[in-house]
C-alpha atoms as a PDB file:
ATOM      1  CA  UNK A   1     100.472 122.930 105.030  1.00  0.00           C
ATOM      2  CA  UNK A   2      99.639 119.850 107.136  1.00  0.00           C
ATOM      3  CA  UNK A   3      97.227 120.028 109.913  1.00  0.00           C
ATOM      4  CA  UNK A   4      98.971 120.541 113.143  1.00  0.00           C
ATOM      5  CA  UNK A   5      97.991 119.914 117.041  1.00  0.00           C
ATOM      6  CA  UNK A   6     100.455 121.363 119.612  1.00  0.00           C
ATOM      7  CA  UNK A   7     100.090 119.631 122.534  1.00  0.00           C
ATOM      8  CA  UNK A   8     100.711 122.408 125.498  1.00  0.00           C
ATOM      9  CA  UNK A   9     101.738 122.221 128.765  1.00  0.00           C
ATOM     10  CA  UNK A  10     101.165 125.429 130.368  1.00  0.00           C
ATOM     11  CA  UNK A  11     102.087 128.243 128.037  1.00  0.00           C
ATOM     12  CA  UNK A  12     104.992 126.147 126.400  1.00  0.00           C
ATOM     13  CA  UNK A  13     104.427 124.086 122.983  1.00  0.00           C
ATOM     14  CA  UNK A  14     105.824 120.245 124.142  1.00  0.00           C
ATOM     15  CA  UNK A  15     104.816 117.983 121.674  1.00  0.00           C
ATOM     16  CA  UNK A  16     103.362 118.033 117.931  1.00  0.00           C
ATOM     17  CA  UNK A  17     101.109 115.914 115.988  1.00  0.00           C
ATOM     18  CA  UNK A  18     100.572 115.712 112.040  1.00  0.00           C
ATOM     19  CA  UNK A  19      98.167 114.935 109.909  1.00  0.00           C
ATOM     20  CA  UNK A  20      97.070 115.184 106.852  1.00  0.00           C
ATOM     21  CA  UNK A  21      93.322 115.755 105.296  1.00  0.00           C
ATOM     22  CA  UNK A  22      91.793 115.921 101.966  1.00  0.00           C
ATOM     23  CA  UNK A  23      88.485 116.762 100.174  1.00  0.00           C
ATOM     24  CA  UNK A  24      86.738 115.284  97.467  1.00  0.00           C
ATOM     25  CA  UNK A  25      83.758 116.110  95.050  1.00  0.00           C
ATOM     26  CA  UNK A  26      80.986 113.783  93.685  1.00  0.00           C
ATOM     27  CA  UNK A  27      83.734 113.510  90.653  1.00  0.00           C
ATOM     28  CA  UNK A  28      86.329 112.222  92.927  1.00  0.00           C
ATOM     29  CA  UNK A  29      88.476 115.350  92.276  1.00  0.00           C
ATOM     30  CA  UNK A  30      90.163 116.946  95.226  1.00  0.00           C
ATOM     31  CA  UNK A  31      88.671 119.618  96.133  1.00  0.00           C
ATOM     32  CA  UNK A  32      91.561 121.059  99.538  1.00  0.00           C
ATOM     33  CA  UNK A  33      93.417 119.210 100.753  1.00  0.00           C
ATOM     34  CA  UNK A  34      96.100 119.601 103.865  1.00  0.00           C
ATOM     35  CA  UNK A  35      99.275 117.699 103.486  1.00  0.00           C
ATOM     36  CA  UNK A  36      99.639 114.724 100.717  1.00  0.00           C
ATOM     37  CA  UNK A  37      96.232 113.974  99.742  1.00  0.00           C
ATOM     38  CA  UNK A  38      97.773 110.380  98.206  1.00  0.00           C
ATOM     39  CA  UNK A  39      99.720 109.721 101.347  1.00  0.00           C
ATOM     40  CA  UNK A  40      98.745 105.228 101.709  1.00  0.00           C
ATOM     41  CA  UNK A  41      97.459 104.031 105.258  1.00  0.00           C
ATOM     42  CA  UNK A  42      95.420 101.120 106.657  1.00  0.00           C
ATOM     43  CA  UNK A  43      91.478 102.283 106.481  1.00  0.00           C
ATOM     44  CA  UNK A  44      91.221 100.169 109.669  1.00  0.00           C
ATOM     45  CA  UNK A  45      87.539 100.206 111.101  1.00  0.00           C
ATOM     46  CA  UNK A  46      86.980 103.276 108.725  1.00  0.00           C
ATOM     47  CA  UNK A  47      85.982 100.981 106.310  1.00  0.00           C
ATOM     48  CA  UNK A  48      83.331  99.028 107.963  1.00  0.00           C
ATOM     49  CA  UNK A  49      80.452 101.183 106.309  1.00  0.00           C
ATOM     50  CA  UNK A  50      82.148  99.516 102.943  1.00  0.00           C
ATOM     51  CA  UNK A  51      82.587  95.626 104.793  1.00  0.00           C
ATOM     52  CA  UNK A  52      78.512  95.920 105.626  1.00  0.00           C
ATOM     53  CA  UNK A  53      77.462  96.789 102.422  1.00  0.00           C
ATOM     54  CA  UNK A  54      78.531  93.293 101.211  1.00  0.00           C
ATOM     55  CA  UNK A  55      76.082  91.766 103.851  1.00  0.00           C
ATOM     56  CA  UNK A  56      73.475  94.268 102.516  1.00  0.00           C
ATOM     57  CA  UNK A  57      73.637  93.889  98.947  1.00  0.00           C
ATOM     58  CA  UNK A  58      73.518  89.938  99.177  1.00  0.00           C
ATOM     59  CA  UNK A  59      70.139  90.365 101.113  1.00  0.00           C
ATOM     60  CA  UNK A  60      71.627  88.669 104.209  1.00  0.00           C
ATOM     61  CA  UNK A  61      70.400  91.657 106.216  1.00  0.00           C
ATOM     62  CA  UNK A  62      66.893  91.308 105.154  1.00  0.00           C
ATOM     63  CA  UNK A  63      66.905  87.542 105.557  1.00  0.00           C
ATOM     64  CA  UNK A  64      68.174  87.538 109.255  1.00  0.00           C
ATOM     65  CA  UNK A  65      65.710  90.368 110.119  1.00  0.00           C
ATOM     66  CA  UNK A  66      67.575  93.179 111.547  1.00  0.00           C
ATOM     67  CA  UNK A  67      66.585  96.027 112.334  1.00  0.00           C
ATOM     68  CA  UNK A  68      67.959  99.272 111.935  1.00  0.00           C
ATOM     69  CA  UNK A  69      69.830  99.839 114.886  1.00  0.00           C
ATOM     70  CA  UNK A  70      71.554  95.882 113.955  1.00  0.00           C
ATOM     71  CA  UNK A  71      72.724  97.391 110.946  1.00  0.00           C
ATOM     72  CA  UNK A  72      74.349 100.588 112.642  1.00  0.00           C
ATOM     73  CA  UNK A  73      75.998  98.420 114.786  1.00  0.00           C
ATOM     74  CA  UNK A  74      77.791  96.622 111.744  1.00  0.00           C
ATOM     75  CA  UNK A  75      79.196  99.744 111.162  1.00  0.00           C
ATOM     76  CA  UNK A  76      80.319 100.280 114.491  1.00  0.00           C
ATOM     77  CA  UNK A  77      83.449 100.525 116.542  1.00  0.00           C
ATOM     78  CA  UNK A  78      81.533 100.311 119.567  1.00  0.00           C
ATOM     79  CA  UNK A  79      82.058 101.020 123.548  1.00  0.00           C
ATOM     80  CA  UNK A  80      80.690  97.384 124.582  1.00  0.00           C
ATOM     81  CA  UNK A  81      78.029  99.097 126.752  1.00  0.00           C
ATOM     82  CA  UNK A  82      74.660  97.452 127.894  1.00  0.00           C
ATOM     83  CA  UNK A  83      73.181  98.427 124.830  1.00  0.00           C
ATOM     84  CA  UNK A  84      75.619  97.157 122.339  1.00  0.00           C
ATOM     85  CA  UNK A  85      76.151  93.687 123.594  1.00  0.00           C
ATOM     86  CA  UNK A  86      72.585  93.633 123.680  1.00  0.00           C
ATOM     87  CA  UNK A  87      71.757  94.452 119.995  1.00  0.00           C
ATOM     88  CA  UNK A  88      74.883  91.757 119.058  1.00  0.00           C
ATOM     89  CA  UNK A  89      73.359  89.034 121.163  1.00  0.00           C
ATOM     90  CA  UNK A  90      69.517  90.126 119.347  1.00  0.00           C
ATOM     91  CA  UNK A  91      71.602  89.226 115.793  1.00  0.00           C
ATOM     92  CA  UNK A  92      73.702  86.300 116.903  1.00  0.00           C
ATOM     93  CA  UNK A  93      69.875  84.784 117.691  1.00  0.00           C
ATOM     94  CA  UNK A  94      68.289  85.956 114.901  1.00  0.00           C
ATOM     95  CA  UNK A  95      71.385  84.032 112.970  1.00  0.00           C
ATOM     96  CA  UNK A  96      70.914  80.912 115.391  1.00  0.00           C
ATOM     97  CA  UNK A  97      74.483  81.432 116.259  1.00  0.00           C
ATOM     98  CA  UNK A  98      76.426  82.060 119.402  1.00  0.00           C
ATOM     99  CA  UNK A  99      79.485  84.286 120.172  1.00  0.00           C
ATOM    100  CA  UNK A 100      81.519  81.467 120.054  1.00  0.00           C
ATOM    101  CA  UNK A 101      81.144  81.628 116.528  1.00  0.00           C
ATOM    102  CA  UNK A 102      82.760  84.949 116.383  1.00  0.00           C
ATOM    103  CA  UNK A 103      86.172  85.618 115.385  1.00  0.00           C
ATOM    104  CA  UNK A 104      87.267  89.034 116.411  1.00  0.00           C
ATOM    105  CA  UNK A 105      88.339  88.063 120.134  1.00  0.00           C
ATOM    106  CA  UNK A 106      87.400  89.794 123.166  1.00  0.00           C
ATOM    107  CA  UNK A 107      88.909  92.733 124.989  1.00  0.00           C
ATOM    108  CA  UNK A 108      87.450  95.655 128.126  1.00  0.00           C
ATOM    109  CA  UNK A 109      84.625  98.037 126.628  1.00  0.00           C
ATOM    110  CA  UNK A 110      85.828 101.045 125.716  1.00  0.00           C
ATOM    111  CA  UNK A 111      83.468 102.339 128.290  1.00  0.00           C
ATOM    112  CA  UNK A 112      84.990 102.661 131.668  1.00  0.00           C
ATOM    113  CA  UNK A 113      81.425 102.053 133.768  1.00  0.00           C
ATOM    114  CA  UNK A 114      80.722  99.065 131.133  1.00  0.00           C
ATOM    115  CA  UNK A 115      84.146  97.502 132.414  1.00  0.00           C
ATOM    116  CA  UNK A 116      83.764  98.172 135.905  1.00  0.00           C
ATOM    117  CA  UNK A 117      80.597  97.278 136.112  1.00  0.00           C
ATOM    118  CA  UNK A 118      81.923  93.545 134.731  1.00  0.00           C
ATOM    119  CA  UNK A 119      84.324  93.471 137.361  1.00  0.00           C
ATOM    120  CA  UNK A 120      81.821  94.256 140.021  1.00  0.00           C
ATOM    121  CA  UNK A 121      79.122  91.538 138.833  1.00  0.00           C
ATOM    122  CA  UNK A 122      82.160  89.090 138.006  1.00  0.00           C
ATOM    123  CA  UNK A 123      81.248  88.770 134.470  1.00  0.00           C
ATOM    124  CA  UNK A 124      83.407  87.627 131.860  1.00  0.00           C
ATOM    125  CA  UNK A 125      84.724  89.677 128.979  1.00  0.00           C
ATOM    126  CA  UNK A 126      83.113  87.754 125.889  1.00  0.00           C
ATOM    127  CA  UNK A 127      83.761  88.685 122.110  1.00  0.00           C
ATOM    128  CA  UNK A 128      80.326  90.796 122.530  1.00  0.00           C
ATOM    129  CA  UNK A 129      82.228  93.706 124.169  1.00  0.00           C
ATOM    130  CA  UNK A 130      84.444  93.587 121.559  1.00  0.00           C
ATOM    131  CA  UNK A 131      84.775  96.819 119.414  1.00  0.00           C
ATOM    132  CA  UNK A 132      83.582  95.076 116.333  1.00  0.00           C
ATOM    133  CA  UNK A 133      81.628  92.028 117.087  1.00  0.00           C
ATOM    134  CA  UNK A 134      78.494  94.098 114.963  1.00  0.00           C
ATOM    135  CA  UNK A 135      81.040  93.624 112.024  1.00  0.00           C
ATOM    136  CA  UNK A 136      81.712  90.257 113.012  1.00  0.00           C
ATOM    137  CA  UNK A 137      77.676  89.285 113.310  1.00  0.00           C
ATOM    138  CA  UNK A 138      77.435  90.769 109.815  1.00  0.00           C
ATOM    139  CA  UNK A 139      79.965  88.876 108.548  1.00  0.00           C
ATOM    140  CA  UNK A 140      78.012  85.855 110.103  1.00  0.00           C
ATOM    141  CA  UNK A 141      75.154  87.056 108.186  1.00  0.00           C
ATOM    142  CA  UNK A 142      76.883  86.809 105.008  1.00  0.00           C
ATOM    143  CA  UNK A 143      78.538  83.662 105.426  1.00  0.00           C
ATOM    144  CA  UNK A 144      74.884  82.327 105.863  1.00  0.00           C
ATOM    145  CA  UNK A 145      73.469  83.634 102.993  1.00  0.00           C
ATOM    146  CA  UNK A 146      76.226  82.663 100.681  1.00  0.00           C
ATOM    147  CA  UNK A 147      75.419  79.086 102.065  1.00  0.00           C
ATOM    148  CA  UNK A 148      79.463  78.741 103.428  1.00  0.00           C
ATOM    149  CA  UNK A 149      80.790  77.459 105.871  1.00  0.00           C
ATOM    150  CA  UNK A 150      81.117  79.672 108.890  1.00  0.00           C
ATOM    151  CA  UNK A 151      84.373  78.834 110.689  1.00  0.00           C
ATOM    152  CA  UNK A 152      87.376  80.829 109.262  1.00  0.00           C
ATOM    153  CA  UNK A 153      84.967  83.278 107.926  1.00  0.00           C
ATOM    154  CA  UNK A 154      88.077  86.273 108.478  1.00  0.00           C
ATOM    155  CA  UNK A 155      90.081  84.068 106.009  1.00  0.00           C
ATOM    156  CA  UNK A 156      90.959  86.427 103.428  1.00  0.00           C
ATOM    157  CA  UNK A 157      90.357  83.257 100.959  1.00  0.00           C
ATOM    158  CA  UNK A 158      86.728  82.529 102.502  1.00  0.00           C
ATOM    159  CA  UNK A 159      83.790  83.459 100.244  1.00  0.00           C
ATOM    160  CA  UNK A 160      82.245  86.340 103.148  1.00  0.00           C
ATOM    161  CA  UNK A 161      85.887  88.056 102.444  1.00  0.00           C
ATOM    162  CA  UNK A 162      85.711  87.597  98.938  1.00  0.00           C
ATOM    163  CA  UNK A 163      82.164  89.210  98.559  1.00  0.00           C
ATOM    164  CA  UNK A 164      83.328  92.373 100.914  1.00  0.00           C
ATOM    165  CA  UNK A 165      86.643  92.740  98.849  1.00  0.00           C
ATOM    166  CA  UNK A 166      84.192  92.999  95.373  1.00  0.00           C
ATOM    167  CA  UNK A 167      82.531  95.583  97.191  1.00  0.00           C
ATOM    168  CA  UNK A 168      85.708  97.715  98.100  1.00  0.00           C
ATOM    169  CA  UNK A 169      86.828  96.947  94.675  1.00  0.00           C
ATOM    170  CA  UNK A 170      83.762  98.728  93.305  1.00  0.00           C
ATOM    171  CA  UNK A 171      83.650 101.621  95.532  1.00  0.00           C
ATOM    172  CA  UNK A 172      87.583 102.363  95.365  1.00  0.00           C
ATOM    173  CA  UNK A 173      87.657 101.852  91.401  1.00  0.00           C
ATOM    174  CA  UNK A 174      90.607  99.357  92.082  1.00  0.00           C
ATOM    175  CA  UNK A 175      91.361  96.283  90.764  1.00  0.00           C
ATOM    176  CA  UNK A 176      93.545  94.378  93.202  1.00  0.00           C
ATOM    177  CA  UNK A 177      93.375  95.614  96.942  1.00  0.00           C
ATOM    178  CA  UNK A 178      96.763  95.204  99.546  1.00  0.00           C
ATOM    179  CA  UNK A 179      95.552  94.134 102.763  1.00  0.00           C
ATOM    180  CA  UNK A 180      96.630  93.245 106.092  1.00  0.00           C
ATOM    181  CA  UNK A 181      95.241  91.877 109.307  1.00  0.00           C
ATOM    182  CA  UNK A 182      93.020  94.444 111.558  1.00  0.00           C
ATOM    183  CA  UNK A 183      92.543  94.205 115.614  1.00  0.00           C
ATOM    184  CA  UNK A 184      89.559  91.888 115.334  1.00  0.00           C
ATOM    185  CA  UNK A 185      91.459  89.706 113.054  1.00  0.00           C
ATOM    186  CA  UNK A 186      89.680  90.094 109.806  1.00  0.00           C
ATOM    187  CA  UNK A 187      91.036  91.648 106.232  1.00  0.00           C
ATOM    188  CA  UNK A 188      91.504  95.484 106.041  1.00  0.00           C
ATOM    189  CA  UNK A 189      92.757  97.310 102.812  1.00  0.00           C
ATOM    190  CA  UNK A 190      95.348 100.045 102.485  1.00  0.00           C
ATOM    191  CA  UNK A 191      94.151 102.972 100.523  1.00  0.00           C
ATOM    192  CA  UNK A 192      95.382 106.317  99.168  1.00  0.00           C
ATOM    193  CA  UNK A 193      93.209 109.192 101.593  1.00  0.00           C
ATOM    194  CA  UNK A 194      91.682 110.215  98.182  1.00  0.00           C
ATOM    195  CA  UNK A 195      90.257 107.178  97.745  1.00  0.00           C
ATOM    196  CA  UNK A 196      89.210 106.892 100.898  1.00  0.00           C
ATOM    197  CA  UNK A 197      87.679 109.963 101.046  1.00  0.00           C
ATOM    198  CA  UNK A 198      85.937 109.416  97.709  1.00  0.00           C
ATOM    199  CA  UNK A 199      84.583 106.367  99.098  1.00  0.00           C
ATOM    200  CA  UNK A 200      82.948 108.249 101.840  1.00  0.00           C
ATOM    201  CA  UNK A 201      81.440 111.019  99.193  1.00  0.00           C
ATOM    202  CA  UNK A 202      79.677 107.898  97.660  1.00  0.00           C
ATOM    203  CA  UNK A 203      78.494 106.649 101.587  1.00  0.00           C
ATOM    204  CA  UNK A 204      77.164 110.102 101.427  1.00  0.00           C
ATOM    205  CA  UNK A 205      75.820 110.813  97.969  1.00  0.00           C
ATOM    206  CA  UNK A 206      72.560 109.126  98.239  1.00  0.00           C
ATOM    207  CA  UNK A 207      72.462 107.944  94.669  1.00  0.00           C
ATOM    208  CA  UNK A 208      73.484 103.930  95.967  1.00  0.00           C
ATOM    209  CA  UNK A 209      70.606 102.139  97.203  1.00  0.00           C
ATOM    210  CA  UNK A 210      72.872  99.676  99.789  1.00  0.00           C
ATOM    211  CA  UNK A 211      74.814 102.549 101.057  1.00  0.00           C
ATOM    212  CA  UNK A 212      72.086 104.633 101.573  1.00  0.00           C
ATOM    213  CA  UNK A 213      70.452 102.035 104.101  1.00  0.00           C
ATOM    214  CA  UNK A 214      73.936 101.964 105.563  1.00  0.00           C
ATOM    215  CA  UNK A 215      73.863 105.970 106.101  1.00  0.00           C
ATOM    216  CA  UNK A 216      70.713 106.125 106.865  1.00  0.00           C
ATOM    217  CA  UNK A 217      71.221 103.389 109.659  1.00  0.00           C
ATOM    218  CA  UNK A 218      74.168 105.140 111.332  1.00  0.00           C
ATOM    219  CA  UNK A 219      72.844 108.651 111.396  1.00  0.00           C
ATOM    220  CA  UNK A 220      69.287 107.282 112.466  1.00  0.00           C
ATOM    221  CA  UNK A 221      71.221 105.310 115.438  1.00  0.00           C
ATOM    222  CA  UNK A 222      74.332 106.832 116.251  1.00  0.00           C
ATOM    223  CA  UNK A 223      74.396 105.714 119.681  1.00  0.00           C
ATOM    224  CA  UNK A 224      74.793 102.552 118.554  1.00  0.00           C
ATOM    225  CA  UNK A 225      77.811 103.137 116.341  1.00  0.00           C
ATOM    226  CA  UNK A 226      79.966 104.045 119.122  1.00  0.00           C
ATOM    227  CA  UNK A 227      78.350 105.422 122.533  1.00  0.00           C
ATOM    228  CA  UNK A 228      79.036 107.429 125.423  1.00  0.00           C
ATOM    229  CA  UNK A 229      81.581 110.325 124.973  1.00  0.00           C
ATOM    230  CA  UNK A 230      82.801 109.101 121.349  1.00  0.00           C
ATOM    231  CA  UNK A 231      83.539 111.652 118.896  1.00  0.00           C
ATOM    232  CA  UNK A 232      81.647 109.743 115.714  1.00  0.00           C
ATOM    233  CA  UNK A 233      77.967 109.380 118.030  1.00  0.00           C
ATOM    234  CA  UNK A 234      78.331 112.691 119.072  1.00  0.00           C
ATOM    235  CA  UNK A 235      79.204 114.317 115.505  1.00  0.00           C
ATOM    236  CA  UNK A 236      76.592 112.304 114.031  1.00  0.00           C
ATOM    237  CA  UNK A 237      73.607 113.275 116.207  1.00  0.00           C
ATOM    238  CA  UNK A 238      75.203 117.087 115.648  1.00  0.00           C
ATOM    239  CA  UNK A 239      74.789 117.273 112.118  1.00  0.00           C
ATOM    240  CA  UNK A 240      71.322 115.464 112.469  1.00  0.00           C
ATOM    241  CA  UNK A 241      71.568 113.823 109.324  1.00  0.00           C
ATOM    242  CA  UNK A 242      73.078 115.639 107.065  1.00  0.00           C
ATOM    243  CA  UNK A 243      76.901 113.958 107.564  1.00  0.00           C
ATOM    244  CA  UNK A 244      78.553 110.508 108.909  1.00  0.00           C
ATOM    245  CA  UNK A 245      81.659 109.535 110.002  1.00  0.00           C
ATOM    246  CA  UNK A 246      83.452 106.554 110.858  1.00  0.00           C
ATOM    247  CA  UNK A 247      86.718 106.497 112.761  1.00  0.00           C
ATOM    248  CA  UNK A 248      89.645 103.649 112.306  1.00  0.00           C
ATOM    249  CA  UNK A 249      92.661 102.392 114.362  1.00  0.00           C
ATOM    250  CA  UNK A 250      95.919 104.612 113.996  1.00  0.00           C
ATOM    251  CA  UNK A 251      93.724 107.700 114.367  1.00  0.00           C
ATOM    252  CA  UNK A 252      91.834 107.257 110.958  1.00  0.00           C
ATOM    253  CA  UNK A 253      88.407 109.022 109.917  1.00  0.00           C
ATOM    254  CA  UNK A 254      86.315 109.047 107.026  1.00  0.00           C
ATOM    255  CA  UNK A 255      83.715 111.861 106.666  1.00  0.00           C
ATOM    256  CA  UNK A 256      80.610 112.111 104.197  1.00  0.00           C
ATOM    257  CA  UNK A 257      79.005 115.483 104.472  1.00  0.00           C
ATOM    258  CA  UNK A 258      75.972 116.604 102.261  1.00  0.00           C
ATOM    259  CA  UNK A 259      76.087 120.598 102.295  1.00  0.00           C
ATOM    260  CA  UNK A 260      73.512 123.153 102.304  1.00  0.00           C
ATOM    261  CA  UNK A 261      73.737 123.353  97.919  1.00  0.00           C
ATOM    262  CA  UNK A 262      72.971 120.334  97.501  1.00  0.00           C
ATOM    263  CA  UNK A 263      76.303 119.099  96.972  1.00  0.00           C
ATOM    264  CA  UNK A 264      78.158 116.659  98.247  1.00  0.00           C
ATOM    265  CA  UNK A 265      81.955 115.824  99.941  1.00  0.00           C
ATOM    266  CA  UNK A 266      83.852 113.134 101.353  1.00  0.00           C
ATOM    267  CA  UNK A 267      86.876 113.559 103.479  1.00  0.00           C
ATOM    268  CA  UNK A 268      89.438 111.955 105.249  1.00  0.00           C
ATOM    269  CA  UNK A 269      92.233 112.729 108.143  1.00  0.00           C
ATOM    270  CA  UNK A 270      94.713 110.852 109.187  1.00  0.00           C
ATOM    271  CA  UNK A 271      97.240 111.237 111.735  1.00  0.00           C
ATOM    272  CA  UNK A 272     100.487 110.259 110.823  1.00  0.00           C
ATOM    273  CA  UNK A 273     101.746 108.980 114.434  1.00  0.00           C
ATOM    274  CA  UNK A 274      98.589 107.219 114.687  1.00  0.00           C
ATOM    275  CA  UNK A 275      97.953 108.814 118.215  1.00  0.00           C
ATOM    276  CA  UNK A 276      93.736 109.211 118.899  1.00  0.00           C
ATOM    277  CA  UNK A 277      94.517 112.680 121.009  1.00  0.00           C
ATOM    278  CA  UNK A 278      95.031 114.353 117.958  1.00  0.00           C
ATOM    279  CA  UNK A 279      92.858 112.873 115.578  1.00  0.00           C
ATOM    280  CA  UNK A 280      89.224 114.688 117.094  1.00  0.00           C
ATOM    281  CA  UNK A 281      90.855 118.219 116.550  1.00  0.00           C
ATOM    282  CA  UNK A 282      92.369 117.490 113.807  1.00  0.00           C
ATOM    283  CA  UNK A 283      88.971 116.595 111.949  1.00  0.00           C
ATOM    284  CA  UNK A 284      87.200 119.674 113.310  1.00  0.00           C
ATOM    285  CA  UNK A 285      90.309 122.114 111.952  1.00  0.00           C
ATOM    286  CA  UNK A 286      90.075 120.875 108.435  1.00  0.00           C
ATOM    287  CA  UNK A 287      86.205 120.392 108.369  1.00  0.00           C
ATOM    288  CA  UNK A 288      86.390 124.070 109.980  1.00  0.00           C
ATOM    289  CA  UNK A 289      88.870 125.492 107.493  1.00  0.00           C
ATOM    290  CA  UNK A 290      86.636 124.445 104.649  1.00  0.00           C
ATOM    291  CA  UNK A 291      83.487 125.946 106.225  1.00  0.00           C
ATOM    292  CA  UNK A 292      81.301 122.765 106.380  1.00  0.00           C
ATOM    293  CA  UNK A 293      80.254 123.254 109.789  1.00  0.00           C
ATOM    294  CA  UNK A 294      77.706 125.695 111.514  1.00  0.00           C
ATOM    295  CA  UNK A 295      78.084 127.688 114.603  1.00  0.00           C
ATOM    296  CA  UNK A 296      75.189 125.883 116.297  1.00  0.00           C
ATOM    297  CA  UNK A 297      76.995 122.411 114.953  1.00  0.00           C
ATOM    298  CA  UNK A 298      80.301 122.946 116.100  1.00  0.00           C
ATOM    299  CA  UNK A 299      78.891 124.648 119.478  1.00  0.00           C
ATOM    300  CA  UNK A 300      78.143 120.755 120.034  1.00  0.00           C
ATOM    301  CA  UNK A 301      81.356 119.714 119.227  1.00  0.00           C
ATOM    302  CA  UNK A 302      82.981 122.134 121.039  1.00  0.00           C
ATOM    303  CA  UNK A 303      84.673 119.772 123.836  1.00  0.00           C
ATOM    304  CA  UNK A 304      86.776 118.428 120.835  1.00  0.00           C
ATOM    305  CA  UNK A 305      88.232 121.152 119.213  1.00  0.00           C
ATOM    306  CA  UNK A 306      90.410 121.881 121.392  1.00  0.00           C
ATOM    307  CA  UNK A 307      90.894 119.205 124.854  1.00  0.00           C
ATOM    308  CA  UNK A 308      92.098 120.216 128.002  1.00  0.00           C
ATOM    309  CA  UNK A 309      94.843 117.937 129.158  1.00  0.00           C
ATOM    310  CA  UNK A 310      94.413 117.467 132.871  1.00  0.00           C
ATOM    311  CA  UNK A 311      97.083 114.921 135.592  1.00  0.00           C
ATOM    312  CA  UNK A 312      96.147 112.437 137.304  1.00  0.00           C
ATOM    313  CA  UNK A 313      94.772 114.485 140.167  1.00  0.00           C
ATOM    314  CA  UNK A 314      92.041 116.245 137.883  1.00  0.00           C
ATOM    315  CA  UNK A 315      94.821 119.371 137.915  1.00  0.00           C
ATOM    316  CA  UNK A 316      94.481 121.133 133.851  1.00  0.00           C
ATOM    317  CA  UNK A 317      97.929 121.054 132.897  1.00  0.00           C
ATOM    318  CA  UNK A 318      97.827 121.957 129.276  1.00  0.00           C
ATOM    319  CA  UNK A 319      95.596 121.847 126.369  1.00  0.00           C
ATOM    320  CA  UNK A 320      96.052 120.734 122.404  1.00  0.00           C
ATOM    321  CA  UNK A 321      96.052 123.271 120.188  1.00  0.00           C
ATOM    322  CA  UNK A 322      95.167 122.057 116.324  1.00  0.00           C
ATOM    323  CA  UNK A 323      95.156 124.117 113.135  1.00  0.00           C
ATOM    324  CA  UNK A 324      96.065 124.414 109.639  1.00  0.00           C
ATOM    325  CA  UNK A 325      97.837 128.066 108.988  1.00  0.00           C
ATOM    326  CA  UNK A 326     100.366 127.169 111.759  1.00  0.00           C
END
């Protein structure tokens, strides 16, 4: 059975979203899985754990200087608060560049008081409120260290994409990846949700030097990897350490979770309308029906289980309703 979230209004069922979730071991094998646990999508900013490591692994990290926090934020899909642009500007300098060199365009921070604020002080959107500009620094970073030339660094031909594709290559045991263009512009692979979730076992596993700074980075800083009311910041400072997550476009997530034995399991749920609402539910009702979580851990998490849908005057109107034995 696919996961299901019944949107409610009132008592009456008005709307359904599927999705599908699967589970796999340090062996890659799937462990449960909910729906077709080869169904293809777009990773989307799920994979940006896998696009740092190439940064990483060349020692471009190292030879810009960033800190820990600058290397949860390559990982991020951020809310383009204070603190973000911040930590985006601290790498652009640290790289002597300037966010004109960035490619990923500019759009509102996720973060309603971030974007009013802007409009109140009459500042201008720059590609630092962008979602992914700490991909797009790291990416920078890369270019730099590989000595290339900078502009059209999102070219899937330029050496930085070439280096993060070898990377993907490695961790998804392919050989050739199919990729389209994401929202900021750059390369982003389609892969089977068994793959993806395997590649989240291995962000998990602790047994790979560069993605074990990358872990460690995002569940040290999760504030930084996507902010204020965001499901991945507040998951990640729930299990305090002991999981990660990254969420993509078209209602996407990857999950890494080391349990209490010692072992180790990577997930992944995707919603197959690509609509958010569903997606934070969704997550918790497989993670749930597998018994990874904790009473005390999904106490925290209890807001998105299951969300209150209120109108436009505040009024609670319905609620969404998500589980797997439906």
């Amino acid at each position: 059975m696919p996961i299901l979230s019944k949107v409610m209004r009132g008592e009456f069922n008005e709307s359904i979203h599927v999705a599908y979730g699967v589970a796999v071991d340090e062996k890659g094998e799937v462990v449960y899985a909910s729906g077709d646990p080869y169904y293809l999508t777009c990773i989307r900013s799920s994979c940006k754990p896998f696009q740092a490591s190439a940064a990483v692994k060349s020692g471009a990290v190292d030879a810009a200087g960033f800190s820990e926090d600058e290397i949860a934020l390559m990982c991020a899909s951020h809310n383009g608060e204070e603190i973000h642009v911040k930590t985006a500007q601290s790498m652009l300098d640290k790289l002597g560049f300037t966010q004109n060199d960035l490619s990923c365009g500019s759009h509102p921070p996720y973060d309603i008081a971030s974007h009013h604020g802007l409009i109140k002080n009459d500042i201008d959107l720059s590609p630092l409120h962008n979602n992914c500009s700490g991909k797009h620094v790291g990416m920078l970073s890369l270019s730099k260290q590989l000595n290339s030339d900078p502009a059209d660094y999102i070219s899937p031909e330029h050496p930085v994409q070439q280096a993060i594709f070898d990377q993907i290559k490695e961790f998804s045991k392919l050989e050739k990846l199919t990729t389209a263009i994401d929202g900021c512009s750059a390369p982003t692979p389609f892969l089977t949700l068994t793959i993806i979730a395997d590649m989240f076992q291995q962000l998990a596993s602790g047994h790979d030097l560069v993605l074990d700074r990358l872990y460690d980075a995002m569940t040290h800083h999760p504030y930084l990897v996507g902010g204020n009311n965001r499901f991945d910041t507040d998951f990640l400072t729930a299990m305090n350490g002991r999981a990660v997550c990254k969420v993509g476009g078209e209602a996407i997530r990857g999950f890494g979770i080391r349990k209490k034995d010692g072992s180790v399991l990577g997930c992944a749920i995707k919603v197959l309308d690509g609509n958010m609402r569903a997606l934070h539910s969704s997550s918790l009702a497989f993670l749930n029906e597998m018994e990874l979580l904790t009473d005390e851990e999904n106490q925290s998490l209890e807001k998105y289980r299951e969300p209150v849908l209120k109108n436009h005057r505040k009024v609670v109107v319905g609620k969404i309703s998500t589980g797997i034995d439906y």
